[in-house]
N, C-alpha and C. Protein backbone atom coordinates (compact mmCIF):
# COMPACT_ATOMS: atom_id res chain seq x y z
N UNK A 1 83.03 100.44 87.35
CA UNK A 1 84.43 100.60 87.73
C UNK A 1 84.66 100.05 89.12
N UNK A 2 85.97 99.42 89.24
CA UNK A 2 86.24 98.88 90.68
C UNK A 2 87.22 99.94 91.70
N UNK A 3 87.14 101.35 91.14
CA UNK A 3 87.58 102.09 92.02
C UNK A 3 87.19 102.16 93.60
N UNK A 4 87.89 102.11 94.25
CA UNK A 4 87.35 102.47 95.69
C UNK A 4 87.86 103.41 96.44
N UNK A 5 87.39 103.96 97.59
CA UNK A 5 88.30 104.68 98.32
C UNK A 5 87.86 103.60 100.07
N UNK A 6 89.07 104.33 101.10
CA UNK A 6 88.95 103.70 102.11
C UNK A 6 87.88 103.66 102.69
N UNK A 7 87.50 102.62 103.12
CA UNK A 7 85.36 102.66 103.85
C UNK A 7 85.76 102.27 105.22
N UNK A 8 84.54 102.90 105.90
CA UNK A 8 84.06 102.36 107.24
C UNK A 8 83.80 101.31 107.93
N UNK A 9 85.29 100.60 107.78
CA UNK A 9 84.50 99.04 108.09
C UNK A 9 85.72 98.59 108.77
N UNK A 10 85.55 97.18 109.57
CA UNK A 10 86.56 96.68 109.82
C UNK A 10 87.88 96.17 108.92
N UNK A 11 88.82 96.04 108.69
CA UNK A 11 90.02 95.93 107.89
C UNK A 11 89.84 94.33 108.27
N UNK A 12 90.29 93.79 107.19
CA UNK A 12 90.96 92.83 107.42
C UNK A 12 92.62 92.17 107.06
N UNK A 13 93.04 91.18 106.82
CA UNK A 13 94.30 91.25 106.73
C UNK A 13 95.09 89.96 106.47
N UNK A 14 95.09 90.23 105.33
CA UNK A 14 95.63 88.81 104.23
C UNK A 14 97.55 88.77 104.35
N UNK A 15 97.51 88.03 104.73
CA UNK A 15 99.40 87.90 104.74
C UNK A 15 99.78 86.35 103.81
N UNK A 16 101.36 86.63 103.32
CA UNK A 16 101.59 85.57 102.50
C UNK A 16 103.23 85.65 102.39
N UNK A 17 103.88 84.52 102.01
CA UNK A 17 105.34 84.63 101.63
C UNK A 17 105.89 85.64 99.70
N UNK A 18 106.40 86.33 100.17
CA UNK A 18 107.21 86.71 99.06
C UNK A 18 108.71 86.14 98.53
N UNK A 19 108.10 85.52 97.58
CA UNK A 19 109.29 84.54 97.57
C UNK A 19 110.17 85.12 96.58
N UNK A 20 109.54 85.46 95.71
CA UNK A 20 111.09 86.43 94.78
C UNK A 20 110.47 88.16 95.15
N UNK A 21 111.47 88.59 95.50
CA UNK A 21 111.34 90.10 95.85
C UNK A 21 111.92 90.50 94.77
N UNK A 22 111.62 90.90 93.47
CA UNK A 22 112.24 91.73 92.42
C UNK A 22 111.94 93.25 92.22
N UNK A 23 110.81 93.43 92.63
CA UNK A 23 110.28 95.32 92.80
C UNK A 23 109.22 94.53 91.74
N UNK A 24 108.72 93.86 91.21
CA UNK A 24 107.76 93.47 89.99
C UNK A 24 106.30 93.55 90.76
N UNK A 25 106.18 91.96 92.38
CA UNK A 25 105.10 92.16 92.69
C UNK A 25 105.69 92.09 94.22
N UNK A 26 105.38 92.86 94.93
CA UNK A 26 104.78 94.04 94.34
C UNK A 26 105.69 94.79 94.02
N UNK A 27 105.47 95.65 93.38
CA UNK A 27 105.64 97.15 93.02
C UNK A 27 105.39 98.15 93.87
N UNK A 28 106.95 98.69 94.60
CA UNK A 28 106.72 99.99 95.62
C UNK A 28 107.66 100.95 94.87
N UNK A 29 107.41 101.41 93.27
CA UNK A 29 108.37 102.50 92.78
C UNK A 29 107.24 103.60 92.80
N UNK A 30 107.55 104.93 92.40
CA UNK A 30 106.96 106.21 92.00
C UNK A 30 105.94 106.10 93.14
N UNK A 31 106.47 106.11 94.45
CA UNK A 31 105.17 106.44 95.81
C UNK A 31 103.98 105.72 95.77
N UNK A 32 104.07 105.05 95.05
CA UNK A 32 102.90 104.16 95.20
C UNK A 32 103.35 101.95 95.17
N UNK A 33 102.42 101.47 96.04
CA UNK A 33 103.03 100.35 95.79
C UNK A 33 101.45 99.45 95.40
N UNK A 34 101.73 98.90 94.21
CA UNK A 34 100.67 97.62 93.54
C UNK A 34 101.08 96.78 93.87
N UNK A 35 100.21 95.92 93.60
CA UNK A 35 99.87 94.58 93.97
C UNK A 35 98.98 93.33 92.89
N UNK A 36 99.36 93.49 91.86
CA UNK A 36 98.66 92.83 90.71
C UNK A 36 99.14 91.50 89.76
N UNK A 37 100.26 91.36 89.60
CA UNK A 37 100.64 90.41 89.25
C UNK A 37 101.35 88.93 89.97
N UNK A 38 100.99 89.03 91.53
CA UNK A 38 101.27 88.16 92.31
C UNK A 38 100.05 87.73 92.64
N UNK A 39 99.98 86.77 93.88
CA UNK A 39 98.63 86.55 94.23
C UNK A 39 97.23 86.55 93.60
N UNK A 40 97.11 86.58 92.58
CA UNK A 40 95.81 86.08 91.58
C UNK A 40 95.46 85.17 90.83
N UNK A 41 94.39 84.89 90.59
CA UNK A 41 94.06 83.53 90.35
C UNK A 41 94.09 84.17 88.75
N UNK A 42 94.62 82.74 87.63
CA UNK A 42 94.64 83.12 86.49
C UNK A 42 93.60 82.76 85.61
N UNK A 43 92.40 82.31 85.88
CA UNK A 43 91.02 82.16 85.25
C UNK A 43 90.29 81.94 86.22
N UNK A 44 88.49 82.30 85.65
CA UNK A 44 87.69 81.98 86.64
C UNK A 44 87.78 81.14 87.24
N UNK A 45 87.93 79.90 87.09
CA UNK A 45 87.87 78.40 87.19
C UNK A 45 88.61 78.23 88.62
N UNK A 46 89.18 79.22 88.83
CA UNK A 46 90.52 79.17 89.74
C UNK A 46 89.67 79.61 91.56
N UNK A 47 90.33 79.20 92.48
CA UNK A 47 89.57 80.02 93.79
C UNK A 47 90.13 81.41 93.49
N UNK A 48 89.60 82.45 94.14
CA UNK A 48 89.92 83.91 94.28
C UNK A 48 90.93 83.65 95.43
N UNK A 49 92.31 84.70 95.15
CA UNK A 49 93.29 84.41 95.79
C UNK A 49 93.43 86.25 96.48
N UNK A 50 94.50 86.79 96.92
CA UNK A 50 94.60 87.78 97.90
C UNK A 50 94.20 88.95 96.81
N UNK A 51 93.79 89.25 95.59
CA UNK A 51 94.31 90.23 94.74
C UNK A 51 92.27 90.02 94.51
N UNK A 52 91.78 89.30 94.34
CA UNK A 52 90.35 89.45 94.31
C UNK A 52 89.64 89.56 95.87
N UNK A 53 90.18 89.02 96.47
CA UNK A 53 89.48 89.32 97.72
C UNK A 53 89.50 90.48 98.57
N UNK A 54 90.63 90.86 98.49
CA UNK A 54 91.26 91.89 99.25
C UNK A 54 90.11 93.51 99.34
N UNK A 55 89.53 94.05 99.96
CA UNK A 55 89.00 95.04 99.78
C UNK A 55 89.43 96.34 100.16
N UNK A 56 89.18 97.56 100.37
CA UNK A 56 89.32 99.41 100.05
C UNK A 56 89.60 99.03 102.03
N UNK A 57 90.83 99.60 102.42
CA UNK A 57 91.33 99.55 103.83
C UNK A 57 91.24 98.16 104.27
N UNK A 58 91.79 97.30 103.96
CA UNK A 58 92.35 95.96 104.11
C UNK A 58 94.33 96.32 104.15
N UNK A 59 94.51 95.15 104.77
CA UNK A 59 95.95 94.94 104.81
C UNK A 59 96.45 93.82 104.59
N UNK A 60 97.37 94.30 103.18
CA UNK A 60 98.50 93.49 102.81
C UNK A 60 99.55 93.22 103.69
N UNK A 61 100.07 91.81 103.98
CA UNK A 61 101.39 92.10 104.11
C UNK A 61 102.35 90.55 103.63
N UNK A 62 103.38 91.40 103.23
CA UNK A 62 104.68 89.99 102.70
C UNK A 62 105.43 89.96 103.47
N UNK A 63 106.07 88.45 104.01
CA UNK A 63 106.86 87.72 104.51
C UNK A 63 107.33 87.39 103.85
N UNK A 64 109.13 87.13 104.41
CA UNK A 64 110.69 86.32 103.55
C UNK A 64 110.11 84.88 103.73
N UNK A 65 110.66 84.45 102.56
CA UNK A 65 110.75 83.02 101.75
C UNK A 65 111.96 82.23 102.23
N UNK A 66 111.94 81.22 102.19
CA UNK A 66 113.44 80.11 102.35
C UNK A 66 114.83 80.93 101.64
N UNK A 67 114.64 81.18 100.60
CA UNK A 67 115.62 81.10 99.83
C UNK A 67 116.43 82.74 99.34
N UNK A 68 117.49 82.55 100.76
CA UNK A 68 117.69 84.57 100.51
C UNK A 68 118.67 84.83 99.46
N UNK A 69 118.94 84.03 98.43
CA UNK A 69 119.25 84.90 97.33
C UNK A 69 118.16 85.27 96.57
N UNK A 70 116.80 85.01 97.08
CA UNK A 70 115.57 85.70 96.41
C UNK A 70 114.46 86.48 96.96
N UNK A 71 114.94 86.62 98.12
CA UNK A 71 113.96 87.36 99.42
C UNK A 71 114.51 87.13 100.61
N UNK A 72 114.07 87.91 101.80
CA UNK A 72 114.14 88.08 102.93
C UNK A 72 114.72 87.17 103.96
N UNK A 73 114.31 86.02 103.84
CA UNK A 73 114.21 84.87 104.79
C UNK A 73 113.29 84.85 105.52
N UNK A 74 112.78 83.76 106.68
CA UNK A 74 111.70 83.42 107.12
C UNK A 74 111.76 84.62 108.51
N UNK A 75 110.85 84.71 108.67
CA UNK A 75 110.87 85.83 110.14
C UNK A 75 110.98 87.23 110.19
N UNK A 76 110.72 87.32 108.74
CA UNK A 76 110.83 89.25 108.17
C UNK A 76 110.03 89.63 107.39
N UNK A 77 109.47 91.24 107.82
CA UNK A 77 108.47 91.40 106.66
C UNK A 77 109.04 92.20 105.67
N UNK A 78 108.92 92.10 104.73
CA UNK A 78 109.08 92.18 103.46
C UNK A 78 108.64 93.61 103.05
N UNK A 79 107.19 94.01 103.50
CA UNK A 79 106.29 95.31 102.73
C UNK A 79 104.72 94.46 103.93
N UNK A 80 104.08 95.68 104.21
CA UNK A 80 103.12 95.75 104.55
C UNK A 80 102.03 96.90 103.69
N UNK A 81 100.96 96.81 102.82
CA UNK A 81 100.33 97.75 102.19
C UNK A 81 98.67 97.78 102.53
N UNK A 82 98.49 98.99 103.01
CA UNK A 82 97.19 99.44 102.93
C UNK A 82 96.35 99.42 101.68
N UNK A 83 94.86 98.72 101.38
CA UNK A 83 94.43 98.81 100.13
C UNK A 83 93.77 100.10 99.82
N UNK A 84 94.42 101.21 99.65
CA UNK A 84 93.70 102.55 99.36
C UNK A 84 92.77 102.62 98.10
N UNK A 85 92.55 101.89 97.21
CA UNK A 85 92.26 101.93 95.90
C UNK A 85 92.27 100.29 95.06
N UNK A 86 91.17 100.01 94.41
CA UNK A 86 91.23 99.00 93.63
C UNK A 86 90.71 99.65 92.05
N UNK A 87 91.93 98.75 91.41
CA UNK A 87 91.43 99.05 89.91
C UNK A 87 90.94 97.32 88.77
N UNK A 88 90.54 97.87 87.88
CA UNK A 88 90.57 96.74 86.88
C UNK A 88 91.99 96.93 86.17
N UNK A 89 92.60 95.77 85.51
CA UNK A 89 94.00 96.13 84.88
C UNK A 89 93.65 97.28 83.65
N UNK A 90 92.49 96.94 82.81
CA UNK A 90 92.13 97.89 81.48
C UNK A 90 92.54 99.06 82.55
N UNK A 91 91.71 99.52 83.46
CA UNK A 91 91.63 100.61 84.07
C UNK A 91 93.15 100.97 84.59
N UNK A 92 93.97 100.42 85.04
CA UNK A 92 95.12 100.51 85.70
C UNK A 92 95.94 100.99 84.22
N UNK A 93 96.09 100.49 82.80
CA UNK A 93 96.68 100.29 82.05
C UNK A 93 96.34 102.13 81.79
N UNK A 94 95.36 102.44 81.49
CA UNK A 94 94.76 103.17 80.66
C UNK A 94 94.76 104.77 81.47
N UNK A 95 94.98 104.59 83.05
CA UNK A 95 95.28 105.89 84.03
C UNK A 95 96.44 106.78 83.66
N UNK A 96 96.41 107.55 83.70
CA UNK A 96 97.69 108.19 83.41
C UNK A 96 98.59 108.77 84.72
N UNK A 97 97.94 108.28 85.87
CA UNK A 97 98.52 108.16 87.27
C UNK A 97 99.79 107.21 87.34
N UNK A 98 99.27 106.38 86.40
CA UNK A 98 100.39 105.09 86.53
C UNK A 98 101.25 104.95 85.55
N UNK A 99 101.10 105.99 84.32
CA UNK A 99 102.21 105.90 82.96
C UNK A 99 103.57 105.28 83.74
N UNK A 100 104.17 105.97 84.68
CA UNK A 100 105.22 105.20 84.78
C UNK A 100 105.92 104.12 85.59
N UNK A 101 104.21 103.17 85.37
CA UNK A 101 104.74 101.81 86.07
C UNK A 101 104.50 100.73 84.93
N UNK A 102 104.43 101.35 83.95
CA UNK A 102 104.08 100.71 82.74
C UNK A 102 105.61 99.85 82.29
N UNK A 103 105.45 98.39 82.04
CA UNK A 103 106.72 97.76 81.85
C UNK A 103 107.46 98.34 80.36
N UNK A 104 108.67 98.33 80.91
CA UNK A 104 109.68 98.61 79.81
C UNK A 104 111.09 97.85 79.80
N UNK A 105 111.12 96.76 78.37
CA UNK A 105 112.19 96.09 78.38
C UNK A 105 113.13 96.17 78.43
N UNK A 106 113.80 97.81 78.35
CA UNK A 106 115.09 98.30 78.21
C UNK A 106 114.93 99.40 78.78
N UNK A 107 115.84 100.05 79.90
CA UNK A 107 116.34 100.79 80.55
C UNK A 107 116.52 100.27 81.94
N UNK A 108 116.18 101.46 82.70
CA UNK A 108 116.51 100.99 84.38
C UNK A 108 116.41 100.41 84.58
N UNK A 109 116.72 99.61 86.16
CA UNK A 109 116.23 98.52 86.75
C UNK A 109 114.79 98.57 86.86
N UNK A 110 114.07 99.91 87.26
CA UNK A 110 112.75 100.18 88.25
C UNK A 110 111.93 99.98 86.85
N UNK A 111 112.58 100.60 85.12
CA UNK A 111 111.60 100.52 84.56
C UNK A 111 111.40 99.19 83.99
N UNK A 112 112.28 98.08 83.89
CA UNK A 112 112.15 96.94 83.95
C UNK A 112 110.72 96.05 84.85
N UNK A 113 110.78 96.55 85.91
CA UNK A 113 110.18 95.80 86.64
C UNK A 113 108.71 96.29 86.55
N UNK A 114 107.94 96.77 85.97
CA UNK A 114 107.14 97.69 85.78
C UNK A 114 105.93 96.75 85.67
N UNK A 115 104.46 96.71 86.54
CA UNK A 115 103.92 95.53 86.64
C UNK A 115 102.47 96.10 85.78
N UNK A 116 102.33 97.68 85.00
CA UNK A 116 101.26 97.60 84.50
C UNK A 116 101.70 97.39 83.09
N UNK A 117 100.95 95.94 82.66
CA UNK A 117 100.72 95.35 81.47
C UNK A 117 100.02 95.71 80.42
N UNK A 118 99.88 95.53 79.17
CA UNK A 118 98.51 95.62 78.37
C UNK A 118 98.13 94.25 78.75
N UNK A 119 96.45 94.43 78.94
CA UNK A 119 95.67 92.93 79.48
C UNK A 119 95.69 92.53 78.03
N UNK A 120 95.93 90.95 77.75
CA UNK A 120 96.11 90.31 76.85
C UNK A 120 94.29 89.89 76.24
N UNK A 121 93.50 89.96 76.98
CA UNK A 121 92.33 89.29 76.59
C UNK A 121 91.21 90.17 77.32
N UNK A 122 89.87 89.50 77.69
CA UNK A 122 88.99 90.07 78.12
C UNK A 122 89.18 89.76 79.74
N UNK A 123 89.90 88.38 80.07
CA UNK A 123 89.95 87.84 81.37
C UNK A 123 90.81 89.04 81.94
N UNK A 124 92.07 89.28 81.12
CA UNK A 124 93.15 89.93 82.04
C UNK A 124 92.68 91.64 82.14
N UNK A 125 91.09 91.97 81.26
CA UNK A 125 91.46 93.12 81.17
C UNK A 125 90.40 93.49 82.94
N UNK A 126 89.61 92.46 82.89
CA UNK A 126 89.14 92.62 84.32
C UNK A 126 89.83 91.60 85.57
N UNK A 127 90.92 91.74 85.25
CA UNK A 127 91.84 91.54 86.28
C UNK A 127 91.78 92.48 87.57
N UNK A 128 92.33 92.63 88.83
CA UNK A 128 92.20 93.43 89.49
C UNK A 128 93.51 93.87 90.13
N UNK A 129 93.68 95.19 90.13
CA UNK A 129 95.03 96.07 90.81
C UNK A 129 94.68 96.12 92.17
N UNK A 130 95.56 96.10 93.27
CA UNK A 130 95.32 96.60 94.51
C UNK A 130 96.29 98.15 94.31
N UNK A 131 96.19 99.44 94.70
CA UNK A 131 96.65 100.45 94.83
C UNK A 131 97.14 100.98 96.11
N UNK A 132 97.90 101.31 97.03
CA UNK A 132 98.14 101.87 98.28
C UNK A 132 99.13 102.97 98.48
N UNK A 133 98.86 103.67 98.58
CA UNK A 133 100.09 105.24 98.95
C UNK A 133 100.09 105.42 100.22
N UNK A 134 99.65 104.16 101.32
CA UNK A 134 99.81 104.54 102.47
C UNK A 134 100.98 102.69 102.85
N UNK A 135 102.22 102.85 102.38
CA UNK A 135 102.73 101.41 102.36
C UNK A 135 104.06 101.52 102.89
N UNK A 136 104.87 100.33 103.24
CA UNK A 136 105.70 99.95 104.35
C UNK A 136 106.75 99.18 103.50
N UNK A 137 107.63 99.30 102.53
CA UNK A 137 108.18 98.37 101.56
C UNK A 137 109.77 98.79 102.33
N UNK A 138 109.62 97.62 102.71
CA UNK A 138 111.76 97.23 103.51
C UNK A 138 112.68 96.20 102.09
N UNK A 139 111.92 95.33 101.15
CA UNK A 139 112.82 94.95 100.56
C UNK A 139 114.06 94.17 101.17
N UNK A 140 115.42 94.51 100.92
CA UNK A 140 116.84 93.94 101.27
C UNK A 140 116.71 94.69 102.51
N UNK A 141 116.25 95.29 102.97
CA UNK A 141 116.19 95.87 104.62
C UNK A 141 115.13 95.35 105.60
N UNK A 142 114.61 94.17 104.86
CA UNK A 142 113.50 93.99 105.78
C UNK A 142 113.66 93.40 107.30
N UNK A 143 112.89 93.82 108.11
CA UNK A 143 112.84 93.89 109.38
C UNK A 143 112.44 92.77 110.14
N UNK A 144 112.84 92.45 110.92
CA UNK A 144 112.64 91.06 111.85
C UNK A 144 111.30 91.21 112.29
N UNK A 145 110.37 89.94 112.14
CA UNK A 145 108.94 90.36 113.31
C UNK A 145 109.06 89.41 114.27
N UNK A 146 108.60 90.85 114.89
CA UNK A 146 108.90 90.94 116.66
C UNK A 146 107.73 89.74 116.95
N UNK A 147 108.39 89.07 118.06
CA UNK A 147 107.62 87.82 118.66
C UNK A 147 106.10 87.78 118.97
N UNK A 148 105.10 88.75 119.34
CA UNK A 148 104.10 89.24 119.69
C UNK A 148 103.34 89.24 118.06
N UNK A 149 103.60 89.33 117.07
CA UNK A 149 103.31 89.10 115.45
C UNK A 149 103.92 88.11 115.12
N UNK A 150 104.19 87.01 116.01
CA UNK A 150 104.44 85.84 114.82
C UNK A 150 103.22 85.55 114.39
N UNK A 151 102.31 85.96 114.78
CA UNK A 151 101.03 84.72 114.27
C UNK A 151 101.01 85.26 113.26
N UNK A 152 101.25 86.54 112.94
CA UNK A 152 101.16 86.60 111.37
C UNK A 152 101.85 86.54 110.20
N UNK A 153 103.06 85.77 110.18
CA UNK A 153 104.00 85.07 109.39
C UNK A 153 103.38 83.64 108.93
N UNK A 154 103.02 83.94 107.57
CA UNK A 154 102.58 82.40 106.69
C UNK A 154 104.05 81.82 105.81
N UNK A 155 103.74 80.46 106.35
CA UNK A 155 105.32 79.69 105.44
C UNK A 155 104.23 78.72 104.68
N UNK A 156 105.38 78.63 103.17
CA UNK A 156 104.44 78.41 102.14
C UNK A 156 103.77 78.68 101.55
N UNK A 157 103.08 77.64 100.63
CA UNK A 157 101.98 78.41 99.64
C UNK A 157 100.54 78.90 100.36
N UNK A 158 100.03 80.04 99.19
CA UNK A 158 98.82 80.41 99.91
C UNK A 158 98.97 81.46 100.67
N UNK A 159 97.56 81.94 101.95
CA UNK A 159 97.76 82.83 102.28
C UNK A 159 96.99 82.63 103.65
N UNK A 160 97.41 83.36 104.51
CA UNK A 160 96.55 83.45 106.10
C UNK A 160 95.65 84.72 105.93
N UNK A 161 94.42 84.65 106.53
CA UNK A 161 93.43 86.02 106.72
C UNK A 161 92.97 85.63 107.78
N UNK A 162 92.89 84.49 108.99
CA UNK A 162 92.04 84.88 110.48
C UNK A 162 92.57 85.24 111.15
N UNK A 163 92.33 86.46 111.42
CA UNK A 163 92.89 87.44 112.33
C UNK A 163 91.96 88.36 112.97
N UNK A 164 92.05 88.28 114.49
CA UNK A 164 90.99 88.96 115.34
C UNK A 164 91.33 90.54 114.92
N UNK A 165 90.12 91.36 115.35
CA UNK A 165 90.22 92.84 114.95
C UNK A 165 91.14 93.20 115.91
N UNK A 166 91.34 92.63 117.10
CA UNK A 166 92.85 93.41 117.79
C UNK A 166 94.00 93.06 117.37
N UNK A 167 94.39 91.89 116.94
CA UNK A 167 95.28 91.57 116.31
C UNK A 167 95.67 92.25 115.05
N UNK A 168 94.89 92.52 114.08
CA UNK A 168 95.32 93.34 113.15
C UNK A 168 95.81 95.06 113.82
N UNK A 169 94.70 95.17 114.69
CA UNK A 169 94.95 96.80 115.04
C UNK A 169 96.01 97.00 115.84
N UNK A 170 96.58 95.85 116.59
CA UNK A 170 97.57 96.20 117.37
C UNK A 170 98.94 96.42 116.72
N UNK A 171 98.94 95.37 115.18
CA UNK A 171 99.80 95.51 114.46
C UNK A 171 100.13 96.75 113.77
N UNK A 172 98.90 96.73 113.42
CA UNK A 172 99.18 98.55 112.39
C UNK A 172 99.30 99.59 113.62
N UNK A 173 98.58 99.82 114.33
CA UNK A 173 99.44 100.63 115.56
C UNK A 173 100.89 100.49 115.91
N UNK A 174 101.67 99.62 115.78
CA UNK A 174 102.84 99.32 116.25
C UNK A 174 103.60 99.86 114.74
N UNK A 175 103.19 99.16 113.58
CA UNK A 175 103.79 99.33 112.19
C UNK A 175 103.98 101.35 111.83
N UNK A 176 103.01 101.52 112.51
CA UNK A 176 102.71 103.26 112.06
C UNK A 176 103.31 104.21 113.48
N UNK A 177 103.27 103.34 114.27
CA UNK A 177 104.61 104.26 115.47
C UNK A 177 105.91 104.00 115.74
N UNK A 178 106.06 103.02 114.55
CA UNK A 178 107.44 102.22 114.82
C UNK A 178 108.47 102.65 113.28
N UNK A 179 107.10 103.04 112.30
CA UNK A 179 107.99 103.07 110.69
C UNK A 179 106.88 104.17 110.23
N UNK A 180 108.17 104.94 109.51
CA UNK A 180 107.30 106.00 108.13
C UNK A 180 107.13 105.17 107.00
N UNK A 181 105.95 105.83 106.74
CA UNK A 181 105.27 104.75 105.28
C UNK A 181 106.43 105.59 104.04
N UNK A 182 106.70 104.76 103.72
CA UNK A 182 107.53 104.82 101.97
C UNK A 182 108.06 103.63 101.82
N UNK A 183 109.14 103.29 100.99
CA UNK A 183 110.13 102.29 100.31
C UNK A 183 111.47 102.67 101.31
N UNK A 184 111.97 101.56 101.92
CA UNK A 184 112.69 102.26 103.13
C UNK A 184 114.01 100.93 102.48
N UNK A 185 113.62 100.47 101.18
CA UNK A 185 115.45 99.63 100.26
C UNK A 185 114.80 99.47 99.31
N UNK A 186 115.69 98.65 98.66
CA UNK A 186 115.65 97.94 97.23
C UNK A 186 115.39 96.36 97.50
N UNK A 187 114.55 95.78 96.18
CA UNK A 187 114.25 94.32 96.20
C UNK A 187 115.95 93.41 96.45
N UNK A 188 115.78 92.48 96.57
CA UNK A 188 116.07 91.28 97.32
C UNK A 188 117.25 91.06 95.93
N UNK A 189 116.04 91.43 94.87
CA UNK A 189 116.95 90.12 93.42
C UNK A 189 117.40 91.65 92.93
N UNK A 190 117.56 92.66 93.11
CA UNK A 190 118.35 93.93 92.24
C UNK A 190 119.35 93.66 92.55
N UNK A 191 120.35 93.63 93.82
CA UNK A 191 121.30 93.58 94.69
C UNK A 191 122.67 94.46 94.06
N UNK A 192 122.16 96.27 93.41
CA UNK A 192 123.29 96.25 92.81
C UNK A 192 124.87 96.21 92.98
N UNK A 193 125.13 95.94 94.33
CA UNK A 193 126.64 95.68 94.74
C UNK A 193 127.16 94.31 94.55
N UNK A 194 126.06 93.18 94.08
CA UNK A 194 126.69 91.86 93.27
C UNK A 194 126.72 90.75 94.60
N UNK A 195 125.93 91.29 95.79
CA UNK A 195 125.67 90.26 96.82
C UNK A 195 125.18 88.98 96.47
N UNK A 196 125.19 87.67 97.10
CA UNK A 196 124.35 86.84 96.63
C UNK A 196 123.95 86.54 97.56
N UNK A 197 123.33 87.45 98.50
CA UNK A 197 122.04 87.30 99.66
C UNK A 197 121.84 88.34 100.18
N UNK A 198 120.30 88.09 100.43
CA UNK A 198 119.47 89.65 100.75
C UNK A 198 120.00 89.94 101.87
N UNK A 199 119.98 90.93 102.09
CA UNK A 199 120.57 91.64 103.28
C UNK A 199 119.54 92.02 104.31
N UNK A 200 119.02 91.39 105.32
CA UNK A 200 117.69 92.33 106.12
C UNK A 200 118.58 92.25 106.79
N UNK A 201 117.59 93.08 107.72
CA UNK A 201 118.21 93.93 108.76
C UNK A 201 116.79 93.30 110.14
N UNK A 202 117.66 93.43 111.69
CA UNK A 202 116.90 93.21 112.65
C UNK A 202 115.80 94.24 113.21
């Protein structure tokens, strides 16, 4: 099993653009926010992308995309997530922690967007979940980063991870005296008042 809990080690800290913010990937509904159907490579064959590499107290974080009728815009973060937990998708599918992030074609918005799948094959069933209940999701509220963290805003495809151990720590120190961890809006593409641009905030 690829369960983990947080270890004794240095964190590291994978950042990337979120270019459609729908609540899908990630997923910050029911107090918990995943990370599984973005950022992964879709066969072996492929390099390992933020969703295989990522390890147990590592940090996620998403940056706005060009295009704000689908995210944030450039210069905002999006969601920052602690990796508290890694699963396999079989394993993610099959928890009953997660029954209700399980996709559903009809009803709510939140149950729409629902990113645990049945794995289609043997590849997808050892796919890998990132898990975090310690997470930072702004959505249509997302927050300007402050000049002192630009270095960690990636434009484009792909993803940034060199980052000195003060650099990450100074960030999450600032992120955890500056914001309470929960879902602090709604994605970018819900917009239920019929906006046609995300709304962040400074």
């Amino acid at each position: 099993m690829l369960k983990a809990q947080v270890m004794r080690r240095q964190p590291k800290l994978y950042s990337y653009v979120v270019e459609h913010d729908t609540g899908h990937a990630p997923n910050p509904y029911f107090h918990v926010c995943t990370l599984c159907r973005c950022k992964y490579r879709k066969s072996d064959k492929k390099p390992r992308n933020i969703v295989e590499l990522a390890q147990a107290g590592d940090w996620i974080v998403g940056t706005g995309g060009a295009d704000k009728r689908k995210t944030a815009g450039h210069g905002k973060f999006v969601y920052a997530m602690r990796v508290d937990e890694i699963l396999t998708r079989a394993e993610y599918y099959a928890d009953r922690r997660f029954a209700e992030k399980k996709h559903r074609g009809a009803g709510s918005y939140v149950e729409t967007r629902g990113d645990n799948l049945v794995p289609a094959n043997r590849f997808e069933k050892h796919q890998r979940v990132l898990v975090s209940r310690h997470f930072y999701y702004f959505g249509a509220n997302a927050i300007r980063i402050p000049k002192r963290f630009s270095y960690l805003e990636k434009r484009g495809p792909g993803f940034k991870r060199k980052f000195t151990a003060e650099q990450i720590s100074s960030f999450v120190e600032w992120l955890e005296g500056k914001h309470r961890p929960g879902k602090h809006g709604e994605p970018c593409m819900s917009r239920p008042d019929g906006s046609k641009r995300c709304r962040s905030s400074c």
